[in-house]
N, C-alpha and C. Protein backbone atom coordinates (compact mmCIF):
# COMPACT_ATOMS: atom_id res chain seq x y z
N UNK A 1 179.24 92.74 44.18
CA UNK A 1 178.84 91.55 44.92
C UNK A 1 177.96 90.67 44.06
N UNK A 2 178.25 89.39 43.88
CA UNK A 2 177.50 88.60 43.02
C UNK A 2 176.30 88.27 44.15
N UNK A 3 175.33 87.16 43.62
CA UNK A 3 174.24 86.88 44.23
C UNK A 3 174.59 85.41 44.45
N UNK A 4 173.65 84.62 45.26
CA UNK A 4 173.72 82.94 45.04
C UNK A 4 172.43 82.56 44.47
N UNK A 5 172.90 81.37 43.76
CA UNK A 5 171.93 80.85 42.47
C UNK A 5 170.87 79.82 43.40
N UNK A 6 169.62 79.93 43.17
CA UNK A 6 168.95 79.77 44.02
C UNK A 6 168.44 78.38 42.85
N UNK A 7 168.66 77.38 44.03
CA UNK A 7 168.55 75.87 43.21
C UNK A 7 167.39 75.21 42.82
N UNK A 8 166.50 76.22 43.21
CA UNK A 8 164.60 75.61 43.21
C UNK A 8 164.36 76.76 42.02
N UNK A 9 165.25 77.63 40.96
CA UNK A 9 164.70 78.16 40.36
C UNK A 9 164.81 77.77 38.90
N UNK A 10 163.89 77.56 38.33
CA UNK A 10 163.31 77.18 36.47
C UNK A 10 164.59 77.34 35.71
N UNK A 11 165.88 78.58 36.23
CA UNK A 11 166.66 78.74 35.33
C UNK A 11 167.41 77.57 35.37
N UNK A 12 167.60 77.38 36.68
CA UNK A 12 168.70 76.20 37.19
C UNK A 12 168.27 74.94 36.99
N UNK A 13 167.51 74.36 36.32
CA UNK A 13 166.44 72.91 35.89
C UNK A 13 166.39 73.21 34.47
N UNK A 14 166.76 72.18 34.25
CA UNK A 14 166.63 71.42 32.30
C UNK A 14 165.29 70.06 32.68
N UNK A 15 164.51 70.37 31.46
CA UNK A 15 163.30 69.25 31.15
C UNK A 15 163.64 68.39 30.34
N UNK A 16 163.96 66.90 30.94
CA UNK A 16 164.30 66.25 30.49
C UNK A 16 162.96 65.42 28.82
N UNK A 17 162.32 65.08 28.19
CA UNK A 17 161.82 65.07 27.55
C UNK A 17 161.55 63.12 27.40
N UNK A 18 160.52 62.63 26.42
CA UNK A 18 160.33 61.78 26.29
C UNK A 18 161.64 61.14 25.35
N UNK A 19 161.92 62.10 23.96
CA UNK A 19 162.61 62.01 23.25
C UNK A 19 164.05 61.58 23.83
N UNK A 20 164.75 62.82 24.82
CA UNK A 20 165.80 62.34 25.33
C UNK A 20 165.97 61.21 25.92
N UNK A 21 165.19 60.33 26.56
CA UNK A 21 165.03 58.84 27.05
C UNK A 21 165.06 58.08 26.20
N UNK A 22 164.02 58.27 25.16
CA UNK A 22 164.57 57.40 24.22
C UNK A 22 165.62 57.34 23.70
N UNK A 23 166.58 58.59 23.44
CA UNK A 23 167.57 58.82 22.81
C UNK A 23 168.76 57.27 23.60
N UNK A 24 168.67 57.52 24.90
CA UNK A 24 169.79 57.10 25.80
C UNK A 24 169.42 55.53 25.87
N UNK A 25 167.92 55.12 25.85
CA UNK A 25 167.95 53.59 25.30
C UNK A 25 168.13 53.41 23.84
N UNK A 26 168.30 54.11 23.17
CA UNK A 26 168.91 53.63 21.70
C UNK A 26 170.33 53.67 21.70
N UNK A 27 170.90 54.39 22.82
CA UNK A 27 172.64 53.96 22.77
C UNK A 27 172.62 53.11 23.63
N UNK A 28 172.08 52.76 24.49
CA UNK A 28 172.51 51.55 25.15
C UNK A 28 172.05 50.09 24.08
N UNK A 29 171.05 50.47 23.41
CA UNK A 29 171.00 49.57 22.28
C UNK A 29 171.89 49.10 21.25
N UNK A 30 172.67 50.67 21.15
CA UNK A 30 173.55 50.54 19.64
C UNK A 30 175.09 49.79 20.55
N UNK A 31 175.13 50.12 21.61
CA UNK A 31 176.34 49.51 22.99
C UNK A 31 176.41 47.88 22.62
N UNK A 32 174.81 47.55 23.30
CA UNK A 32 174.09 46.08 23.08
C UNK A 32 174.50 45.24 21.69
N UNK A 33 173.84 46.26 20.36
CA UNK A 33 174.75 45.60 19.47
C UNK A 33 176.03 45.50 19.12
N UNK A 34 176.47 45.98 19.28
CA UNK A 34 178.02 46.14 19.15
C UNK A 34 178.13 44.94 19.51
N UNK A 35 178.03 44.56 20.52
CA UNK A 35 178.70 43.29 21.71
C UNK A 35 178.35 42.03 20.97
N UNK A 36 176.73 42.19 20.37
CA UNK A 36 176.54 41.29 19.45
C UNK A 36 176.98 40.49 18.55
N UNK A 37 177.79 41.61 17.24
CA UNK A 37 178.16 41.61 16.30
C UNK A 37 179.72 41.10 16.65
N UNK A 38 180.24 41.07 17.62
CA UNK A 38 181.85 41.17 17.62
C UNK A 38 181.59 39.82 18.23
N UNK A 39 180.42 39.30 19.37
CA UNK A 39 180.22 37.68 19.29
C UNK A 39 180.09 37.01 18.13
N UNK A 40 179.36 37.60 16.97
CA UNK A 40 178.96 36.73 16.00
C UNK A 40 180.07 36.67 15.20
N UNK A 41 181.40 37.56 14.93
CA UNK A 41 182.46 37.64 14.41
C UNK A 41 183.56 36.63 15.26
N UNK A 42 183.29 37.21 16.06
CA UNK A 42 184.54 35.94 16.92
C UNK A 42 183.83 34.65 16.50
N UNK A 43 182.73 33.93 17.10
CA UNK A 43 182.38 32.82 16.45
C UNK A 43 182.34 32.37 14.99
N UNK A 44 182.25 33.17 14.32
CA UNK A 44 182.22 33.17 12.55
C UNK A 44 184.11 32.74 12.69
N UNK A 45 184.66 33.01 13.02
CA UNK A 45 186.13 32.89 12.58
C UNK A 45 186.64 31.69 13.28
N UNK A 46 185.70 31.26 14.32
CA UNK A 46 186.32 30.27 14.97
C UNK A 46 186.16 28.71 14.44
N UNK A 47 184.68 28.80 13.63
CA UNK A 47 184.20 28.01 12.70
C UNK A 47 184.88 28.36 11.47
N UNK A 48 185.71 29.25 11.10
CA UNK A 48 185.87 29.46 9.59
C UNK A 48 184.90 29.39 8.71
N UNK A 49 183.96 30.36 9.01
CA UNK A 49 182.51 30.76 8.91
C UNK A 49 182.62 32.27 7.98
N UNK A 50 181.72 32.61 7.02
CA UNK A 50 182.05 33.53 6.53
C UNK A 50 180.51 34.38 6.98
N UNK A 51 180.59 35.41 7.84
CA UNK A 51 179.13 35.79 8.51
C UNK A 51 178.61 36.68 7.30
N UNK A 52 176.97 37.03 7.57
CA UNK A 52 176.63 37.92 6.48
C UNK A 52 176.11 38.74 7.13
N UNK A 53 175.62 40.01 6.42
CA UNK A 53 175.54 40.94 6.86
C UNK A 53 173.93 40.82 7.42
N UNK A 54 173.22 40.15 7.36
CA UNK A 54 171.95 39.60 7.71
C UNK A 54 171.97 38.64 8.93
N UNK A 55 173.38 37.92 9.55
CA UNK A 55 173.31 37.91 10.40
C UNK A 55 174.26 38.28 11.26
N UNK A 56 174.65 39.40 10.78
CA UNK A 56 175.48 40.30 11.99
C UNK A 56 174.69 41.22 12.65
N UNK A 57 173.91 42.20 12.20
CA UNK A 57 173.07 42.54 12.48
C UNK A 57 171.54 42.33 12.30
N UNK A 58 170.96 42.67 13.61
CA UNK A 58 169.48 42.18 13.79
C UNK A 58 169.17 43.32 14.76
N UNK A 59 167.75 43.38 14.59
CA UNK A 59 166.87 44.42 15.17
C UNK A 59 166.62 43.70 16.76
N UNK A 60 167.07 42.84 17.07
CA UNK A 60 166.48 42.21 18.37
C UNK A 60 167.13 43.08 19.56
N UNK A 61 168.48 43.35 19.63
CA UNK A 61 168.58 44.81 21.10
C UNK A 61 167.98 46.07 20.74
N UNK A 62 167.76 46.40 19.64
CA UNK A 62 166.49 47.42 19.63
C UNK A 62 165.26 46.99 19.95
N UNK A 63 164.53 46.31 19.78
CA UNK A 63 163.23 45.71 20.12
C UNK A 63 163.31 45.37 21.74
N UNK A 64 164.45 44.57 22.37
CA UNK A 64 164.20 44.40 23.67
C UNK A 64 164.19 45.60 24.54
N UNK A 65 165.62 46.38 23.98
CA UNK A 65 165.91 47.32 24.73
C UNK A 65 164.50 48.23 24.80
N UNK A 66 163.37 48.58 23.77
CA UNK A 66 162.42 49.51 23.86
C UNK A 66 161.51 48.84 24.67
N UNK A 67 161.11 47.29 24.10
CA UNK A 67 160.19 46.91 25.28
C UNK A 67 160.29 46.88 26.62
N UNK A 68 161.78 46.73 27.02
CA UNK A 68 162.11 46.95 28.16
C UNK A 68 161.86 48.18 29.10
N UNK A 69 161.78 49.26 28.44
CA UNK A 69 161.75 51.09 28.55
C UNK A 69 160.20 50.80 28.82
N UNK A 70 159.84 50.58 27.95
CA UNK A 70 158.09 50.97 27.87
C UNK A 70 157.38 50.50 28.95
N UNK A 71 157.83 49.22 29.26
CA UNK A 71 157.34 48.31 30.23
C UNK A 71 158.15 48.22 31.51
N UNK A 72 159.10 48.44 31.86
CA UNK A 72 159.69 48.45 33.13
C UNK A 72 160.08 49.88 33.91
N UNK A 73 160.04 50.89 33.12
CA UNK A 73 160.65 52.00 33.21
C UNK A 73 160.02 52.66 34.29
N UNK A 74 160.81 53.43 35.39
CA UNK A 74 159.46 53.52 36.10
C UNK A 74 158.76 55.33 35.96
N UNK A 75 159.14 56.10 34.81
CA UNK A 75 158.40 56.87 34.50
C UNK A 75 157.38 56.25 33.25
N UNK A 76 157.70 55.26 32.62
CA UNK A 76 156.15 55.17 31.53
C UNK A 76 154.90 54.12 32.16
N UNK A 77 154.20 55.05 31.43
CA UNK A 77 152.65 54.70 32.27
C UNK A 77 152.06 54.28 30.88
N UNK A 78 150.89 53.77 31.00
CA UNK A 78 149.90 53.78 30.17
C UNK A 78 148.93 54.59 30.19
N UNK A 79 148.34 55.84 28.93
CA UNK A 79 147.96 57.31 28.53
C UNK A 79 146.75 57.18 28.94
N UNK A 80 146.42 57.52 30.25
CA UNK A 80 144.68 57.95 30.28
C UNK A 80 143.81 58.52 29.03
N UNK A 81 143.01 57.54 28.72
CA UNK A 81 142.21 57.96 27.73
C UNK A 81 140.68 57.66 28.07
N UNK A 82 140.42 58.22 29.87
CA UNK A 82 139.06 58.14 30.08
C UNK A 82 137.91 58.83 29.31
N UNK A 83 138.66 60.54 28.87
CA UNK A 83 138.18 61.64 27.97
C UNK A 83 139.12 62.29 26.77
N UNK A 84 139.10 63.57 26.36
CA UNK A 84 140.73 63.95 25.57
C UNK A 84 140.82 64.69 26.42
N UNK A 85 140.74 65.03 27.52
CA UNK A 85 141.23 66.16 28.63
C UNK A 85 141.91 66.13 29.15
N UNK A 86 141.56 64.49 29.80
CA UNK A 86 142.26 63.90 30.46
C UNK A 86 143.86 63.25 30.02
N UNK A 87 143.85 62.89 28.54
CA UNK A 87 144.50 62.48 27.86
C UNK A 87 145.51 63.80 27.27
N UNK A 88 145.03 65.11 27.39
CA UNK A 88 145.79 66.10 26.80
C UNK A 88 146.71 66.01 28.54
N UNK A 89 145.69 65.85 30.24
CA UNK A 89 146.80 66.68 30.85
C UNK A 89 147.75 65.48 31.17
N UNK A 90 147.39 64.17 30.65
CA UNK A 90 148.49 63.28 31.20
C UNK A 90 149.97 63.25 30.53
N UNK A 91 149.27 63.92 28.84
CA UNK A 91 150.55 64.21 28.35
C UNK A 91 151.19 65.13 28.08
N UNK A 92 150.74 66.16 29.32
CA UNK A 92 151.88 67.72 29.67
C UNK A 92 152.48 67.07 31.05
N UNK A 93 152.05 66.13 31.99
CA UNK A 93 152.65 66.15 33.12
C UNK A 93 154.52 66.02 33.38
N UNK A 94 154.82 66.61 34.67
CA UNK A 94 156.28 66.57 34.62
C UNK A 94 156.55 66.28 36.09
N UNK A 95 157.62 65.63 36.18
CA UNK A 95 157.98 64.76 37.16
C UNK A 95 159.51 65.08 38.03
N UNK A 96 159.55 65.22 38.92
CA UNK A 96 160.82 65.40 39.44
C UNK A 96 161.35 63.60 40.23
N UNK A 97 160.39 62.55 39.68
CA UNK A 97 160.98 61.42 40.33
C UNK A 97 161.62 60.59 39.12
N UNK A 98 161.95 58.89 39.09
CA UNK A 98 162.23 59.03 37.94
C UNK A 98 164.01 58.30 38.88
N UNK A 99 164.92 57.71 37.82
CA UNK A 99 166.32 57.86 37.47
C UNK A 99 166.96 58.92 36.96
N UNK A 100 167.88 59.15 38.06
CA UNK A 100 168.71 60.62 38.16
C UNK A 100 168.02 61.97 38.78
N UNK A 101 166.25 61.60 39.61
CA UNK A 101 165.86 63.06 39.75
C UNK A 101 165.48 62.61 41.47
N UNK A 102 164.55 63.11 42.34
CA UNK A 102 164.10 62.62 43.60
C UNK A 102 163.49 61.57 43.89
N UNK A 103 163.19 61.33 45.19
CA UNK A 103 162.41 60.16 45.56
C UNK A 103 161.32 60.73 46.47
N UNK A 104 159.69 60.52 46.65
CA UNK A 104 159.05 60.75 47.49
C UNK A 104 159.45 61.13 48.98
N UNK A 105 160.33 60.06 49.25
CA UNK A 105 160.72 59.95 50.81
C UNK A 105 162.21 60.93 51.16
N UNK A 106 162.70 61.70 50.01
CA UNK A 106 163.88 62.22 50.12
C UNK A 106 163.66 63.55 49.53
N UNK A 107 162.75 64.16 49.05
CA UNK A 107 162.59 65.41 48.65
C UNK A 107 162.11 66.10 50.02
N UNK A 108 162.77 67.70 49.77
CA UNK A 108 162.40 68.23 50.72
C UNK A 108 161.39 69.47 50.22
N UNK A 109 160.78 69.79 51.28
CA UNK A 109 159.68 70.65 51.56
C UNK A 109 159.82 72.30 50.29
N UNK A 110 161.33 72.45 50.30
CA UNK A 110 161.33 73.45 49.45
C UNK A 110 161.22 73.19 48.64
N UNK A 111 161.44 71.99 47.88
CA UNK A 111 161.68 71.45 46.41
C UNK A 111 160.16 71.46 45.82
N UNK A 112 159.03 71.15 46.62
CA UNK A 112 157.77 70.60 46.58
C UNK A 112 157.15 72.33 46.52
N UNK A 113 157.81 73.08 47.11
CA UNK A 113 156.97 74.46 46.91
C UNK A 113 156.71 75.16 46.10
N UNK A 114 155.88 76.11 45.40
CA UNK A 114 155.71 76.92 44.11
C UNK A 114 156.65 77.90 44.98
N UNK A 115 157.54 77.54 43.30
CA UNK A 115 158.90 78.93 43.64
C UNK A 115 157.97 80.16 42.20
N UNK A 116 158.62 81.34 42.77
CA UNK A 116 158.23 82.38 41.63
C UNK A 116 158.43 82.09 40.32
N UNK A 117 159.29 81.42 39.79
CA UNK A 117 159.67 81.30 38.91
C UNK A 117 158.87 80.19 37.98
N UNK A 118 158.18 79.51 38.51
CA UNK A 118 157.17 78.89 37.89
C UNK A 118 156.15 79.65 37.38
N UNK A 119 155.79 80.67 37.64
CA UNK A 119 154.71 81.75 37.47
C UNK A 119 154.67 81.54 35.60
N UNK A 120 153.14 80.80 35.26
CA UNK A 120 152.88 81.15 33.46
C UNK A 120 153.93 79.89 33.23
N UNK A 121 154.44 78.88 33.73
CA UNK A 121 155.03 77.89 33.73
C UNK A 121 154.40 76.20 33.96
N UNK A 122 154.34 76.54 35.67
CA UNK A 122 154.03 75.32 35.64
C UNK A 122 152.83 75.63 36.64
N UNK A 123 151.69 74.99 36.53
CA UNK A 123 150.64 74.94 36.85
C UNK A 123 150.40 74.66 38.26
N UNK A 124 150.06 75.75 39.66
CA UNK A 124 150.23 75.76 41.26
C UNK A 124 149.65 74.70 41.61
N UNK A 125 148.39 74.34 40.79
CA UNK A 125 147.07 73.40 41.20
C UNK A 125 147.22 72.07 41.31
N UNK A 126 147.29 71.80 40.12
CA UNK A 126 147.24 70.62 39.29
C UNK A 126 148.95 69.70 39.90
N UNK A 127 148.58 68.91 40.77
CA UNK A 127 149.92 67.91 41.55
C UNK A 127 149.52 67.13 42.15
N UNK A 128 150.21 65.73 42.05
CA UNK A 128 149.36 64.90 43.16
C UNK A 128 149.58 64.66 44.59
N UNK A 129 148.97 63.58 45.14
CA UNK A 129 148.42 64.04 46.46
C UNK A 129 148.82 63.04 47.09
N UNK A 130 149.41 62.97 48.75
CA UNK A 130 149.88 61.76 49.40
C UNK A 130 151.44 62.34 49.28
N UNK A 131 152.54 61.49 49.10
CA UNK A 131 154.17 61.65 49.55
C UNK A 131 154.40 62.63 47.79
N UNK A 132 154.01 62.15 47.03
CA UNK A 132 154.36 62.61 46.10
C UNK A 132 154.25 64.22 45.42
N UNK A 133 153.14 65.16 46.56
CA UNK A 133 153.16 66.24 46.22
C UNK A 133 154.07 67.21 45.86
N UNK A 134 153.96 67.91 45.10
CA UNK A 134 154.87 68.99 44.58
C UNK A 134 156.23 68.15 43.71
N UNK A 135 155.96 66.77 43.44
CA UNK A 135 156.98 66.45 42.91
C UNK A 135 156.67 65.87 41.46
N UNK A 136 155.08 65.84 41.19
CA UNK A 136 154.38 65.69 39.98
C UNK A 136 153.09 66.78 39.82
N UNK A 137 153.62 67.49 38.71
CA UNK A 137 152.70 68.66 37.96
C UNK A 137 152.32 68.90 36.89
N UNK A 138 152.01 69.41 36.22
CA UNK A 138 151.28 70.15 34.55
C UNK A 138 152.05 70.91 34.11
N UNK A 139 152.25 71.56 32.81
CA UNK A 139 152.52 72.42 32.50
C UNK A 139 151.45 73.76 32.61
N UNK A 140 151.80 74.81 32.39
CA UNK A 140 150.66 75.16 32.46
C UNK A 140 150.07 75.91 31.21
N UNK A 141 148.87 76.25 30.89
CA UNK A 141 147.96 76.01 29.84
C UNK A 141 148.61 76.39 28.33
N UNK A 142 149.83 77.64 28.68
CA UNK A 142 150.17 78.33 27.15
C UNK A 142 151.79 78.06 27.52
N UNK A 143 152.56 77.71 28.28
CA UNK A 143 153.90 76.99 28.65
C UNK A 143 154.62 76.58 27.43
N UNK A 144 155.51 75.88 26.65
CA UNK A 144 156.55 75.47 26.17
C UNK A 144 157.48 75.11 26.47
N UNK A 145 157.87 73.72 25.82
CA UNK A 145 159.24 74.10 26.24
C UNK A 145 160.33 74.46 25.19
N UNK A 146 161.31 74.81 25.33
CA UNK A 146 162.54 75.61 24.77
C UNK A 146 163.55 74.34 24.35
N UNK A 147 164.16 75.05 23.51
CA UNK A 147 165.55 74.48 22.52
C UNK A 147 166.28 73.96 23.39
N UNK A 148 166.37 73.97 24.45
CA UNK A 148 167.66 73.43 25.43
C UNK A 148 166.63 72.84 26.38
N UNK A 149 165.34 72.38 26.96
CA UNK A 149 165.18 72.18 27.61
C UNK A 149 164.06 72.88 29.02
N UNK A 150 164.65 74.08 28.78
CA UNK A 150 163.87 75.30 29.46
C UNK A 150 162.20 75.58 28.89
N UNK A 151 161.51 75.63 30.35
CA UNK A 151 160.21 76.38 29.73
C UNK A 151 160.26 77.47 29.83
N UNK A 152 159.42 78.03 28.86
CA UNK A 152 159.30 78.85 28.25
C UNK A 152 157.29 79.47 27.87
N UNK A 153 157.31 80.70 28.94
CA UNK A 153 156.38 81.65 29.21
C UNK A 153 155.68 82.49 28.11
N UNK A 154 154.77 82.71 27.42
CA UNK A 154 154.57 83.98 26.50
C UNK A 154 154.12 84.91 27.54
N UNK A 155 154.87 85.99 26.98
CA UNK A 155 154.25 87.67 27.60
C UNK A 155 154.27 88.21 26.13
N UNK A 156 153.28 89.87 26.67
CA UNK A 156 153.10 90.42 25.77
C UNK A 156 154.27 91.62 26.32
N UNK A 157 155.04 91.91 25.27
CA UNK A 157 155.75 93.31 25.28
C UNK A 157 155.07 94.57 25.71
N UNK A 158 154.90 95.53 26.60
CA UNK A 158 154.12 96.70 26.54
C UNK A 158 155.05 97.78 27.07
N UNK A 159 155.19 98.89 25.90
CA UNK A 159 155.67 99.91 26.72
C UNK A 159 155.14 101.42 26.52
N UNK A 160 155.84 102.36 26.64
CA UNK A 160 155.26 103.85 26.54
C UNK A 160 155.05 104.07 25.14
N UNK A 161 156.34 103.98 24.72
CA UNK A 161 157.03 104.01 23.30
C UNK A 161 156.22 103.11 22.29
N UNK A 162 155.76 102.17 22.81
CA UNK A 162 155.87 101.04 21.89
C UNK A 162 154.03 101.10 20.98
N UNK A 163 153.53 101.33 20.07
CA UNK A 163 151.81 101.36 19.90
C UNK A 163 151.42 100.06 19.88
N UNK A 164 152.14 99.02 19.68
CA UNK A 164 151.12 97.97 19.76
C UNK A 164 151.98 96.80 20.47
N UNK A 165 151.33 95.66 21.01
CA UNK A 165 151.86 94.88 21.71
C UNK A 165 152.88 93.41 20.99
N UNK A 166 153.72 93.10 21.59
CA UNK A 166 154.59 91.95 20.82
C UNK A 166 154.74 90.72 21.62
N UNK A 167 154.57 89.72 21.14
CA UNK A 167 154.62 88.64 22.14
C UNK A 167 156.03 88.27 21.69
N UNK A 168 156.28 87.56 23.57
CA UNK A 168 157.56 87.38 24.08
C UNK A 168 157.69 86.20 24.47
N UNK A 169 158.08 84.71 23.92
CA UNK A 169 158.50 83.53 25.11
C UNK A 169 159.92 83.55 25.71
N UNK A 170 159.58 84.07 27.07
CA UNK A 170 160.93 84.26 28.03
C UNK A 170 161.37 82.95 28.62
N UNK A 171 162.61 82.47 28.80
CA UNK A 171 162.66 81.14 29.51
C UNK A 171 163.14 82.12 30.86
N UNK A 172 162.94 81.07 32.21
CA UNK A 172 163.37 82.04 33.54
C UNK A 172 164.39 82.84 33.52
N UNK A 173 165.36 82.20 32.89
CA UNK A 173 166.74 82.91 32.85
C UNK A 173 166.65 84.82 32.14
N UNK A 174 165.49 85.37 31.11
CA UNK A 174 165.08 85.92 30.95
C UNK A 174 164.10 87.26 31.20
N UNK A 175 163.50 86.47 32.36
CA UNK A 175 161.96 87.21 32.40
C UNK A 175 162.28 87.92 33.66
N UNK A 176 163.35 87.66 34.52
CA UNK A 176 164.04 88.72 35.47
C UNK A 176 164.19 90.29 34.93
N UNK A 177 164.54 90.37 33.62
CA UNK A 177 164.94 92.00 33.23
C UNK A 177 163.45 92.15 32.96
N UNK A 178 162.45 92.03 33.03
CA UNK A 178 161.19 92.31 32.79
C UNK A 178 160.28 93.03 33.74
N UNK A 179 159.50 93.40 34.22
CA UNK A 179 158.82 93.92 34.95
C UNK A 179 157.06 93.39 34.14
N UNK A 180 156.89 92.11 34.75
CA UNK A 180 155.77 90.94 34.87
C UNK A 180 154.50 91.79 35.40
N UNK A 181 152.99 91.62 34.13
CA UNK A 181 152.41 92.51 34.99
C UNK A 181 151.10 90.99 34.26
N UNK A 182 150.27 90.77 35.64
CA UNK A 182 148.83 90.06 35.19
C UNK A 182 148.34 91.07 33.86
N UNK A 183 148.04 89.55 32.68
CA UNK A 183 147.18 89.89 31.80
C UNK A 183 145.73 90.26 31.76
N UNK A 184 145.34 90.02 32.94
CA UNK A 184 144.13 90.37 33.14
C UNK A 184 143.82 91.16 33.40
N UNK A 185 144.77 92.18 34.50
CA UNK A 185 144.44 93.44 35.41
C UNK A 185 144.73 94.79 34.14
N UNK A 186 145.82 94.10 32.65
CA UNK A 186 145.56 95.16 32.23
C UNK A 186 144.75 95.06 30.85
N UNK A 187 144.19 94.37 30.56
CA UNK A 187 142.87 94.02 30.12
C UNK A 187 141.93 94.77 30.49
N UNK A 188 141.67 94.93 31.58
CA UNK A 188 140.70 95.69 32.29
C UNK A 188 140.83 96.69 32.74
N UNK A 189 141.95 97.38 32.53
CA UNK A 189 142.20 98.38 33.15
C UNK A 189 142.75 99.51 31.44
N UNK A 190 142.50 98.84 30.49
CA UNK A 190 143.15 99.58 28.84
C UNK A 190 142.42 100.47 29.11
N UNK A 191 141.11 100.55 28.83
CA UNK A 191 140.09 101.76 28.50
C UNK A 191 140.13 102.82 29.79
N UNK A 192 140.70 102.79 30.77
CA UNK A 192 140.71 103.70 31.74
C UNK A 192 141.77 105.05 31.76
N UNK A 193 141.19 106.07 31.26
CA UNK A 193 142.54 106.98 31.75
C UNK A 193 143.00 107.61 32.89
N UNK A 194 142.60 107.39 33.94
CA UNK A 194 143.05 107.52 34.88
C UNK A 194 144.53 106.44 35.20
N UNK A 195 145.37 106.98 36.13
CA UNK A 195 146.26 106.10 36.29
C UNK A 195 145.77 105.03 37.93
N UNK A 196 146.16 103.97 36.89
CA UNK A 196 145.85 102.60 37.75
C UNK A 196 147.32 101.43 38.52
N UNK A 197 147.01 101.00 39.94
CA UNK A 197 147.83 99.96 40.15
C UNK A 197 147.31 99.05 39.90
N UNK A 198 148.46 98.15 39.53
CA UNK A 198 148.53 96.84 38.79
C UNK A 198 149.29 95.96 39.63
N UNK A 199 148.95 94.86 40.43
CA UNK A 199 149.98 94.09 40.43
C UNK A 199 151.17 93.35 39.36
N UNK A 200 152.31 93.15 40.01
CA UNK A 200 153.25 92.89 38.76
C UNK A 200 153.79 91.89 39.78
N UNK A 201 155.22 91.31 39.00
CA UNK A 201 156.45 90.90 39.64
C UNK A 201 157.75 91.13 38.74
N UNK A 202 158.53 91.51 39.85
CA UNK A 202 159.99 91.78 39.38
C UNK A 202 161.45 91.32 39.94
N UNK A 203 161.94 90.82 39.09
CA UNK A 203 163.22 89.67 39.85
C UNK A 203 162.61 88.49 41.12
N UNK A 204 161.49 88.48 40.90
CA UNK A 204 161.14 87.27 41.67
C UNK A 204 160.33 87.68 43.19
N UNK A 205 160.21 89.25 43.03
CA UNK A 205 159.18 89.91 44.02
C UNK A 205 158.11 89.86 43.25
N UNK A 206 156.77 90.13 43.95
CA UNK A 206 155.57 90.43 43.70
C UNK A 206 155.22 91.57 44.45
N UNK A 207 154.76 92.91 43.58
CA UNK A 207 154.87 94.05 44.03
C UNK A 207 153.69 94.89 43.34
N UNK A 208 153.53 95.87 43.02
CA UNK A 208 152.44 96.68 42.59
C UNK A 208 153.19 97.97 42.26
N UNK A 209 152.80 97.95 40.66
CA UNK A 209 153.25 98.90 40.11
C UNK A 209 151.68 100.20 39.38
N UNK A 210 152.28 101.17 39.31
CA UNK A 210 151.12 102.37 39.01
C UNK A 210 151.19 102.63 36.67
């Protein structure tokens, strides 16, 4: 029996990036020129005009097209720089609104909730407040993101077998075969030989392991 893919979870979400936006206004730029160049050619021939390569191409649909992004777009803001704190968390924040993602007035209640899978991801606290909750957040403090898109968690490896510990960045799709235990509880609990419970989580329970 297979399972169903549960649509509020980290595996099933790609992070779209600053980079990739820009990427997609530089083809609508390189689109822009095109259209340019094949005006300035049709007119060059209609005059029996011999065009140059100085004015076939010009930087001007790159320049509009970015000012346009920067300034109309309705994810870019201008970078809080009241402190560097402030300025470090404005530029981890992540957004589910935006072109192509939700709208305040159309997201629903599950979408806005801390799913498990955010756990060492994305930050429970830190979201704003009014219609927009749960639909703008942080990363959270040691987070990444991954080659495709995915964030990406460090854990430390620990096992019976194993003498010393290995760090692990799991993306969600990952950290299911794991058995997730707070860094803290076993921090505090190394020097003890007695056997101790630990809270953990596993496949997306939160449970307590010995």
């Amino acid at each position: 029996m297979g399972t169903l893919d549960d649509m509020n979870h980290l595996k099933n979400k790609r992070i779209r990036s600053v980079a990739d936006l820009l990427q997609d206004q530089f083809r609508l730029s390189l689109v822009h020129l095109e259209n340019v160049v094949r005006g300035t050619i049709c007119g060059a021939i209609r005059h029996k005009l011999i065009p140059t390569p100085q004015n076939l191409v010009t930087s001007t649909p790159l320049t509009t097209t970015y000012e346009s992004f920067f300034g109309l777009h309705p994810l870019s803001q201008v970078l809080d720089r009241t402190n560097p704190l402030t300025q470090i968390v404005h530029g981890r924040k992540l957004s589910y609104l935006g072109p192509g993602g939700l709208t305040g007035r159309t997201a629903s209640f599950r979408i806005r909730d801390i799913h498990p899978s955010h756990y060492g991801r994305i930050c429970p606290i830190d979201t704003s407040e009014g219609i927009n909750v749960g639909l703008i957040g942080s990363l959270a403090f040691h987070a990444r993101m991954g080659y495709w898109g995915s964030l990406e968690s460090p854990f430390y490896d620990i096992s019976e077998k194993s003498t010393g510990s290995r760090l692990l960045y799991l993306s969600p799709d990952r950290d299911e075969y794991y058995m997730l235990a707070a860094g803290n509880s076993l921090a505090l609990n190394q020097d003890i030989q007695e056997e101790q419970v630990v809270p953990a989580r596993y496949r997306q329970e939160f449970l307590t392991i010995a």
